[in-house]
N, C-alpha and C. Protein backbone atom coordinates (compact mmCIF):
# COMPACT_ATOMS: atom_id res chain seq x y z
N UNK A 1 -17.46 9.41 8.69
CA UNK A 1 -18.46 10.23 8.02
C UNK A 1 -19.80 10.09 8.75
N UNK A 2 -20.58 11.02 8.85
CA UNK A 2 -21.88 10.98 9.72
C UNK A 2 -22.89 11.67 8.40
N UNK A 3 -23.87 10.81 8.42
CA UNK A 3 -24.96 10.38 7.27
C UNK A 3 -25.69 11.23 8.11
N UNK A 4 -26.73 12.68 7.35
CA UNK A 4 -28.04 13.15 8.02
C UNK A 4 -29.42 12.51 7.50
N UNK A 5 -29.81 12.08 8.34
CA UNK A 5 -31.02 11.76 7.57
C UNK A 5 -32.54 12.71 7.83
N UNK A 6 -33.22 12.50 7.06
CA UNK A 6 -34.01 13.34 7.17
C UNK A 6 -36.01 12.73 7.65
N UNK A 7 -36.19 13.20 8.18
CA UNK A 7 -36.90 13.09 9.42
C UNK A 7 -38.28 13.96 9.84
N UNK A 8 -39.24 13.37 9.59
CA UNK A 8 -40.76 14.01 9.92
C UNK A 8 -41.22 13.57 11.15
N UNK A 9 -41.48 14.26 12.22
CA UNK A 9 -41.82 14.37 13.33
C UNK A 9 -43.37 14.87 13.70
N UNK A 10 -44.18 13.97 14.67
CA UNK A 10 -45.41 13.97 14.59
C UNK A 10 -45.69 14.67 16.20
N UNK A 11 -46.20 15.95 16.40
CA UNK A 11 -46.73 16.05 17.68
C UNK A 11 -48.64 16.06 17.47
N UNK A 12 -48.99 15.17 18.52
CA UNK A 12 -50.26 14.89 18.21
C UNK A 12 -50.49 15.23 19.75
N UNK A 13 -51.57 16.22 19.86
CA UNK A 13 -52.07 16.60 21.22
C UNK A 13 -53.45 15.94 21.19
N UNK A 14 -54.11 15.53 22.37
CA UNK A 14 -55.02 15.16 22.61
C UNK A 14 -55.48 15.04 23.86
N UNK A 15 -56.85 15.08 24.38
CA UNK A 15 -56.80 15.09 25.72
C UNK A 15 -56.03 14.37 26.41
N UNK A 16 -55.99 13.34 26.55
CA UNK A 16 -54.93 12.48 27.45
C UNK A 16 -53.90 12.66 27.54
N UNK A 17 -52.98 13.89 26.24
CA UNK A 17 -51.85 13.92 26.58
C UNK A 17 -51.17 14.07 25.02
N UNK A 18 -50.13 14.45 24.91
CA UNK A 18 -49.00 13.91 23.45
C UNK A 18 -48.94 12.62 23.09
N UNK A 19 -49.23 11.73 22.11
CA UNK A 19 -48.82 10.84 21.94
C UNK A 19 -47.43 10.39 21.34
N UNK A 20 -47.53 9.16 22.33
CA UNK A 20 -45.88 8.30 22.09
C UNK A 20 -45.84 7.27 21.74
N UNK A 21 -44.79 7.00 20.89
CA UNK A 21 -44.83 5.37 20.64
C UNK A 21 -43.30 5.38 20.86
N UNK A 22 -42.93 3.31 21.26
CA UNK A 22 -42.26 2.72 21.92
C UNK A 22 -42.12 1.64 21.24
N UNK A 23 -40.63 1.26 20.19
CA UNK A 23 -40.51 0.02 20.16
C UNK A 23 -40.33 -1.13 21.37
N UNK A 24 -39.67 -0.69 22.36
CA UNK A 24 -39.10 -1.65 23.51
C UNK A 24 -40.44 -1.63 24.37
N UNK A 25 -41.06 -0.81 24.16
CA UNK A 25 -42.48 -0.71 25.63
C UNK A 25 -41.73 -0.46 26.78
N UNK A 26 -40.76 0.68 26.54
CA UNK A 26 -39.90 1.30 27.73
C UNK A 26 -39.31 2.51 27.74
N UNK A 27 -38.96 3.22 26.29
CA UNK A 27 -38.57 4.51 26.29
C UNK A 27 -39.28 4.97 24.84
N UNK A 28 -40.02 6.07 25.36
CA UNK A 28 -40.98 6.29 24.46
C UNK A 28 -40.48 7.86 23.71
N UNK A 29 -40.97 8.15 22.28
CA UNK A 29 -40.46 8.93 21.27
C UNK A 29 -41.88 9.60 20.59
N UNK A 30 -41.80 10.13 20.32
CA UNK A 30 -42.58 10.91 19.00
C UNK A 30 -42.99 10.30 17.47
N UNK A 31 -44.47 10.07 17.33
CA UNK A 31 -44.52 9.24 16.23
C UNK A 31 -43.46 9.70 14.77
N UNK A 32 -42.86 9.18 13.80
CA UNK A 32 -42.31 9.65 12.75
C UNK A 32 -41.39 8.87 12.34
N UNK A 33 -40.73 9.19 11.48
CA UNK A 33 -39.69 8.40 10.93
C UNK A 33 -38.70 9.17 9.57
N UNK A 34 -38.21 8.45 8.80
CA UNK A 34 -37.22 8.87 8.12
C UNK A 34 -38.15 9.01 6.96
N UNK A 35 -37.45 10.15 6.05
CA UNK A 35 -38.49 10.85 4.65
C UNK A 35 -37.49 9.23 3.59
N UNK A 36 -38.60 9.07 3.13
CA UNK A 36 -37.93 7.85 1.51
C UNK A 36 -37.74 8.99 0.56
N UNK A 37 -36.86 9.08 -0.19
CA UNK A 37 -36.06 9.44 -1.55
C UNK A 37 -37.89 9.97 -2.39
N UNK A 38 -37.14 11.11 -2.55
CA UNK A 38 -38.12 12.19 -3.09
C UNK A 38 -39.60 12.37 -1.99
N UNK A 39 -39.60 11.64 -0.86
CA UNK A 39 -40.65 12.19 0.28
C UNK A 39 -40.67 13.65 0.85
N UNK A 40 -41.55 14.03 0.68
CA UNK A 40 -41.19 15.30 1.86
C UNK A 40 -41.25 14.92 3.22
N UNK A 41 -40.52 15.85 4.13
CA UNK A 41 -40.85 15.05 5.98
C UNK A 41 -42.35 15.29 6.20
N UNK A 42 -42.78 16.23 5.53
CA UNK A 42 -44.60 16.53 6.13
C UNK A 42 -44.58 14.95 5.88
N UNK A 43 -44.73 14.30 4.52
CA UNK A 43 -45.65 13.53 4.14
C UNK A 43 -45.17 12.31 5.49
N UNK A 44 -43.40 12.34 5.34
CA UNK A 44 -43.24 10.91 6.19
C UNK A 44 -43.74 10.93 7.31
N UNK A 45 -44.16 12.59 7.83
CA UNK A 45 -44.57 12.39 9.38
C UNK A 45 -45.76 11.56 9.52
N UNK A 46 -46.56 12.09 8.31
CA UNK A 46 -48.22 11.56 7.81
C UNK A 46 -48.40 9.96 7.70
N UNK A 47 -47.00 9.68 6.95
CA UNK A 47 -47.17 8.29 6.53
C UNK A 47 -46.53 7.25 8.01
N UNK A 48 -45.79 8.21 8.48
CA UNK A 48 -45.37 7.16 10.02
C UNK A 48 -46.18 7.15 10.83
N UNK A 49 -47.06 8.15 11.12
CA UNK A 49 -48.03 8.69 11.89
C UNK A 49 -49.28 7.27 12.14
N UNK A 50 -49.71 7.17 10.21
CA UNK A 50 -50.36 6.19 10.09
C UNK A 50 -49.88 4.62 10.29
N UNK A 51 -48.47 4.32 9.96
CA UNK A 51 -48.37 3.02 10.01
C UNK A 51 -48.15 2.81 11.64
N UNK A 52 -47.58 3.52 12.60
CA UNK A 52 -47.07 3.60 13.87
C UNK A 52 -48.54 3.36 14.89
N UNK A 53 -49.59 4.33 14.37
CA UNK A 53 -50.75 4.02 15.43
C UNK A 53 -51.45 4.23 14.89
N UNK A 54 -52.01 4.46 13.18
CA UNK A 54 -53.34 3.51 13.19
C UNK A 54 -54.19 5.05 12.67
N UNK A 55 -53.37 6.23 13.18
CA UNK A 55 -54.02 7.51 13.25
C UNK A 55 -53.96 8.62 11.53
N UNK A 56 -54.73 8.63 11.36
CA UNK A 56 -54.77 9.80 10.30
C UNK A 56 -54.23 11.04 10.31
N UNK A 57 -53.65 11.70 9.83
CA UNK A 57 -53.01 12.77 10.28
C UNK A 57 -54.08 13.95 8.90
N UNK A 58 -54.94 14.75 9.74
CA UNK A 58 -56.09 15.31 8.58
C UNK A 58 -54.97 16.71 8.39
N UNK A 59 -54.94 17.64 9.35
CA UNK A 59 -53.32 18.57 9.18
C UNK A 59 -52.32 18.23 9.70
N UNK A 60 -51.82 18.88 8.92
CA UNK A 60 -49.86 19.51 9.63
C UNK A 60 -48.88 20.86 9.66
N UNK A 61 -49.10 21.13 10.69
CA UNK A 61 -48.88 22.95 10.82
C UNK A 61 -47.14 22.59 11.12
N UNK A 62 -46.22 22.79 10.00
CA UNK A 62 -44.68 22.90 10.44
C UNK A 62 -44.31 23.73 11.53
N UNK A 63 -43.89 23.25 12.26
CA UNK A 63 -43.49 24.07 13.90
C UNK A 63 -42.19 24.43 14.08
N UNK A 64 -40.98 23.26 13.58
CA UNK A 64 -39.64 23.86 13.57
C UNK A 64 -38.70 22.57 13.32
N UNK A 65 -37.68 23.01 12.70
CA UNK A 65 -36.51 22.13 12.75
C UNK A 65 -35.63 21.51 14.23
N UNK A 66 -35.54 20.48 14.01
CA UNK A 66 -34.27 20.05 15.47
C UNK A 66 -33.61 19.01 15.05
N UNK A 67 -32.08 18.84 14.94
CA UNK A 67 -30.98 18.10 14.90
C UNK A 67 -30.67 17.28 16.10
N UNK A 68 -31.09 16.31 16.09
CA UNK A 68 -30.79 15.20 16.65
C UNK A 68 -29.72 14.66 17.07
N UNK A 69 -29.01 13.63 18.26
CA UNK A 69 -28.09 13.33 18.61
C UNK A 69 -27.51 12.63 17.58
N UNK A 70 -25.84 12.38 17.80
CA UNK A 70 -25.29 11.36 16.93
C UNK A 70 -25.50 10.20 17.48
N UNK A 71 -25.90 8.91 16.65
CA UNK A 71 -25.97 7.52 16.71
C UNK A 71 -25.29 6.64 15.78
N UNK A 72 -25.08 5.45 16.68
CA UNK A 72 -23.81 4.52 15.62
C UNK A 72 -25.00 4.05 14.52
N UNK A 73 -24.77 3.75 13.69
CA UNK A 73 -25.69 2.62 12.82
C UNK A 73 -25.36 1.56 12.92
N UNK A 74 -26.54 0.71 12.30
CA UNK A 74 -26.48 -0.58 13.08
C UNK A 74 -25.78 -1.24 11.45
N UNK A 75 -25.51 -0.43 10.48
CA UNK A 75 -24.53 -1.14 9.21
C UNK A 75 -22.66 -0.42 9.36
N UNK A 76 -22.54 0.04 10.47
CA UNK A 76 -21.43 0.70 10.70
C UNK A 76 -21.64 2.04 10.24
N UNK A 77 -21.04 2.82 10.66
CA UNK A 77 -21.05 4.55 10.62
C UNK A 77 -21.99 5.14 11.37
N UNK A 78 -21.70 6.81 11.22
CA UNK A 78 -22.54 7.03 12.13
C UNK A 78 -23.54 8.19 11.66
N UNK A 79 -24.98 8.44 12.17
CA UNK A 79 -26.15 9.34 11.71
C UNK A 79 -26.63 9.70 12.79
N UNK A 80 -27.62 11.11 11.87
CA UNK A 80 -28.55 11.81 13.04
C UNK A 80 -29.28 12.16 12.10
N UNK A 81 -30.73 12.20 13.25
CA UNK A 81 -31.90 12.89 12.63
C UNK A 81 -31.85 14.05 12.16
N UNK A 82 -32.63 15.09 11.21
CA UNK A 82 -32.71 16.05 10.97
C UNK A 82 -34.50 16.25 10.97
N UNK A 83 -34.62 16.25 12.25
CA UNK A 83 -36.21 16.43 12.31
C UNK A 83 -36.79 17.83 11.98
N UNK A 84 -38.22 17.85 11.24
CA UNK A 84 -38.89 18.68 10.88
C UNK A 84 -40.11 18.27 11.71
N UNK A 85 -40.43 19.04 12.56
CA UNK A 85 -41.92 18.31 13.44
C UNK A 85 -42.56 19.50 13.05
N UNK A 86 -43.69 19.07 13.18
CA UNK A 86 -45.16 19.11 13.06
C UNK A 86 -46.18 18.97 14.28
N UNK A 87 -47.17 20.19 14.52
CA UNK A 87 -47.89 19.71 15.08
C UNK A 87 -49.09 19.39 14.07
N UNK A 88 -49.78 17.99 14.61
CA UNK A 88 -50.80 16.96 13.37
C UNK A 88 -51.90 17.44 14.08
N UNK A 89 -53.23 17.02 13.33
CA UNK A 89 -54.41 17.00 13.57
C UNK A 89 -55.16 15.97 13.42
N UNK A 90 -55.17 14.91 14.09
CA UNK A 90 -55.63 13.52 13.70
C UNK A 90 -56.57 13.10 14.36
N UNK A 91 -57.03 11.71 13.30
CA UNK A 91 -58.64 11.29 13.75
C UNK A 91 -57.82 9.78 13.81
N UNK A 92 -58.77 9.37 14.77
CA UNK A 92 -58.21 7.85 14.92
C UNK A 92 -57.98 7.54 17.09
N UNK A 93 -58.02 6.44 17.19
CA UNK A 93 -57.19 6.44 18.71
C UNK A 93 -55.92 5.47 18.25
N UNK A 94 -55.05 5.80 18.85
CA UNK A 94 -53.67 5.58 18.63
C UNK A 94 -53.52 4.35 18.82
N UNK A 95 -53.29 3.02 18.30
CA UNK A 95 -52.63 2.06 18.64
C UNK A 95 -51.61 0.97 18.39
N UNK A 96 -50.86 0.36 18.53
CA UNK A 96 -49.30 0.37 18.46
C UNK A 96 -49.74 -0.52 17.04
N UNK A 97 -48.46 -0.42 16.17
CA UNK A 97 -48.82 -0.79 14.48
C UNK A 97 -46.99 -1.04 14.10
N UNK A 98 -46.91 -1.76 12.94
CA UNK A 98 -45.45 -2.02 12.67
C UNK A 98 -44.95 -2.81 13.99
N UNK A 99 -43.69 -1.48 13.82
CA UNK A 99 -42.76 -2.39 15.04
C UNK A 99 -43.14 -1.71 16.60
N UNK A 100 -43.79 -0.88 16.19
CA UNK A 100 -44.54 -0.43 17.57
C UNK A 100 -45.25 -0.89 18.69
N UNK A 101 -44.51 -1.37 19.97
CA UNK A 101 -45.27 -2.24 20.64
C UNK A 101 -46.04 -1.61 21.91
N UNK A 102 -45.98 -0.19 22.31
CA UNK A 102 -46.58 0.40 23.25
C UNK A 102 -46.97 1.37 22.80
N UNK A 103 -48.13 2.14 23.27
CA UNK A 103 -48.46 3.42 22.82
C UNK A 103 -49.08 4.36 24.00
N UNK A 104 -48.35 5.49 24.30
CA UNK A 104 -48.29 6.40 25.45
C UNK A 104 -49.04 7.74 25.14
N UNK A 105 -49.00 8.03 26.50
CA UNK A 105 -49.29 9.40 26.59
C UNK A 105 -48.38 10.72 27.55
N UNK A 106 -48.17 11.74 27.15
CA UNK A 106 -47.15 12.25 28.18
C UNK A 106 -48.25 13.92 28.77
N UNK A 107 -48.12 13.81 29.63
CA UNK A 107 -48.41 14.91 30.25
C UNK A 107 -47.30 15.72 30.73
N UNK A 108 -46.18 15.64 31.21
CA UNK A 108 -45.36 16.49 31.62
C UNK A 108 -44.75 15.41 32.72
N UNK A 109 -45.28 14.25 33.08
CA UNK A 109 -44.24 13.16 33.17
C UNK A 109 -44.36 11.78 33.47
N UNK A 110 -44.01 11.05 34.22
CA UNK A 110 -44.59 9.61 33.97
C UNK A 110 -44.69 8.31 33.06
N UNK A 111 -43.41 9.31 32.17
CA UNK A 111 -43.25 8.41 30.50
C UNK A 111 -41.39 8.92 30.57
N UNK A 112 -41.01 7.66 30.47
CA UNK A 112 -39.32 7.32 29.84
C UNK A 112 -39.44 8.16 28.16
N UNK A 113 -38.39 9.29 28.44
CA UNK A 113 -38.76 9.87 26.43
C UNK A 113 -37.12 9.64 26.28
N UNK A 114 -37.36 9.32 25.30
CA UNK A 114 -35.62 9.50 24.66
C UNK A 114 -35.33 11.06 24.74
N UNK A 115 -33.62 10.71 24.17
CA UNK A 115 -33.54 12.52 24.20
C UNK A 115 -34.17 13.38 23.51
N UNK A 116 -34.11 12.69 22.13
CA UNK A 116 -33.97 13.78 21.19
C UNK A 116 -36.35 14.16 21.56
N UNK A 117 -37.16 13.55 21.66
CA UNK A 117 -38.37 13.86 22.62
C UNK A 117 -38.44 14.38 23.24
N UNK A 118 -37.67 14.06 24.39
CA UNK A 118 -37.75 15.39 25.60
C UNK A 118 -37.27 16.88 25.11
N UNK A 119 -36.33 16.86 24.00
CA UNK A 119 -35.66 18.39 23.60
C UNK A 119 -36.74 18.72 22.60
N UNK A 120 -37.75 18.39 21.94
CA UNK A 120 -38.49 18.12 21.30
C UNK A 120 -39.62 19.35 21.98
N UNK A 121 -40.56 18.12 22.66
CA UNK A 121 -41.62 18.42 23.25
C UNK A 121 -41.32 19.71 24.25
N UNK A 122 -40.03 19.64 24.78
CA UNK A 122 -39.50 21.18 25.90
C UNK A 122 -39.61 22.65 24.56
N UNK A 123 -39.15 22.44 23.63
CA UNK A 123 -39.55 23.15 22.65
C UNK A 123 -40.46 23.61 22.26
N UNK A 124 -41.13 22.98 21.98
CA UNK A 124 -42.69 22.70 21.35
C UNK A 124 -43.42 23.47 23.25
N UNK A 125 -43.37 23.14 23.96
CA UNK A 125 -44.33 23.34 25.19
C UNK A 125 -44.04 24.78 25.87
N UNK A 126 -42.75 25.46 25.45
CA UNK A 126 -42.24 26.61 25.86
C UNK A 126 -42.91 27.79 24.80
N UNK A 127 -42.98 27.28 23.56
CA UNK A 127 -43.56 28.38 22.88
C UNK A 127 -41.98 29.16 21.84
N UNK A 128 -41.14 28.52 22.25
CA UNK A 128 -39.89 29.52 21.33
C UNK A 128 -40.06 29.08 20.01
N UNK A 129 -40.64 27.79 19.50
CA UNK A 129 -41.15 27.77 17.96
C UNK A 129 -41.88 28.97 17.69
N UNK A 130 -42.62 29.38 18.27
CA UNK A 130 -44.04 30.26 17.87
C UNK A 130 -43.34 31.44 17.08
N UNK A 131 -42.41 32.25 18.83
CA UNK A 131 -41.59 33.24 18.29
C UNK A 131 -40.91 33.52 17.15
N UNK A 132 -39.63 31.81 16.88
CA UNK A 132 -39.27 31.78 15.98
C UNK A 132 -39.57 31.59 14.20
N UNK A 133 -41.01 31.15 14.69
CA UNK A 133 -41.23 31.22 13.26
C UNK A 133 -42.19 32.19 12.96
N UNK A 134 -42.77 33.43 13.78
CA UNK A 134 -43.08 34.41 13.35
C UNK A 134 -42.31 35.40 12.72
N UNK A 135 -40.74 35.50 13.22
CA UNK A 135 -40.13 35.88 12.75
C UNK A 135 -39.53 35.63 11.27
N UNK A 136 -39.86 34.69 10.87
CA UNK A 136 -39.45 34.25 9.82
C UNK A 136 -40.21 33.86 8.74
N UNK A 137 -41.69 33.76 9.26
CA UNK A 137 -42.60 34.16 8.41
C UNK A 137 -42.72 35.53 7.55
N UNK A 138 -43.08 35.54 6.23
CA UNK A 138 -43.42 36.68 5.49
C UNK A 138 -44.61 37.02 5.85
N UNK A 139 -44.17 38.91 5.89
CA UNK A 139 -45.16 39.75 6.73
C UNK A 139 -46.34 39.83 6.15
N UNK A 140 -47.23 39.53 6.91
CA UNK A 140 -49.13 39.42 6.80
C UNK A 140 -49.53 41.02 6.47
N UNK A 141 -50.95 41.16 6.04
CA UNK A 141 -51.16 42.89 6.49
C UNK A 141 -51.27 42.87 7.98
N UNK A 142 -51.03 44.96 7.81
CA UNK A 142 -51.16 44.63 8.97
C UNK A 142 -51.95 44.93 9.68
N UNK A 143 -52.03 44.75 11.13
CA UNK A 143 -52.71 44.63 11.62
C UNK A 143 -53.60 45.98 11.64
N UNK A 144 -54.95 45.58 12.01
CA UNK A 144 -55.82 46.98 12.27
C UNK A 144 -55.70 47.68 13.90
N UNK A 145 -55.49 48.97 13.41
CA UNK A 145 -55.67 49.47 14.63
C UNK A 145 -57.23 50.52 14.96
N UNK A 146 -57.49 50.37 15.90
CA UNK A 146 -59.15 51.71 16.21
C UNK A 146 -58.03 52.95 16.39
N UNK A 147 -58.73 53.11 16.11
CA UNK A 147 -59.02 55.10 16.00
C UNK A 147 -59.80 55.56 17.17
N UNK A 148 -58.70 56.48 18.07
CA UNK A 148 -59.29 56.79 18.72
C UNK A 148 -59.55 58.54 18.89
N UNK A 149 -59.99 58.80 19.25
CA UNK A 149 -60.16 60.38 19.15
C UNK A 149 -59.36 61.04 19.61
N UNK A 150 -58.72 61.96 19.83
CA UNK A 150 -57.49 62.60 20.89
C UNK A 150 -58.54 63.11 21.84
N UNK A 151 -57.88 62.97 22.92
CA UNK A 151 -58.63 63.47 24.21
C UNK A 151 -58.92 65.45 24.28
């Protein structure tokens, strides 16, 4: 049986780069973690966000869903994320908190990302969230157009 768990995902842009955090201080991930029983993922992204580096998360604009690889558990069986990321808006400078022992920055390379990060951030940096969730947004008015005179 494979357990989904559910999963708030933090993209935090900042000049220096996306921030990452790293339990090992060797392959670095996306701040977040697993939603607790009746959490929403916004909030867990908010609440991992803070215990992971220290950072406030003031918004959170939902960007898109991504299903995660399968992994063994470490009580036997096996799970995957069901991430909901977010791009955050935070005040704070990032620094490693909990079990967090490194804290990165990625520009496009120079940082070890796990997978399910790299499929992540390639997402997020291409723009097919944007598309996809315009589409699926309920329609705004619309837009104005000028008036132009016929020639």
């Amino acid at each position: 049986m494979v357990y989904t768990r559910r999963r708030g995902t933090a993209i935090v842009e900042t000049p220096d780069g996306i921030v990452l955090v790293s339990v090992d201080g060797e392959t670095f991930t996306l701040p977040g973690g697993g939603a607790k029983p009746k959490e929403s993922e916004r909030d867990a992204a908010a609440r991992e966000l803070m215990e992971e580096t220290g950072m406030k998360a003031r918004s959170l604009t939902f960007l898109f869903s991504f299903m995660g690889l399968l992994h063994k558990g470490t009580r036997g069986g096996y799970f995957r994320n069901s991430h909901k990321v977010f791009l955050v808006m935070a005040s704070g400078t990032p620094r490693p908190g909990q079990e967090i022992t490194k804290v990165a920055y990625y520009k496009g390379s120079g940082v070890k990302l796990s997978q399910s990060a790299q499929k992540i951030i390639a997402k997020y940096r291409s723009g097919a969230w944007s598309r996809a969730t315009s589409k699926s947004s309920p329609p705004g008015p619309a837009p104005r157009l000028s008036r132009r005179p016929p020639p």
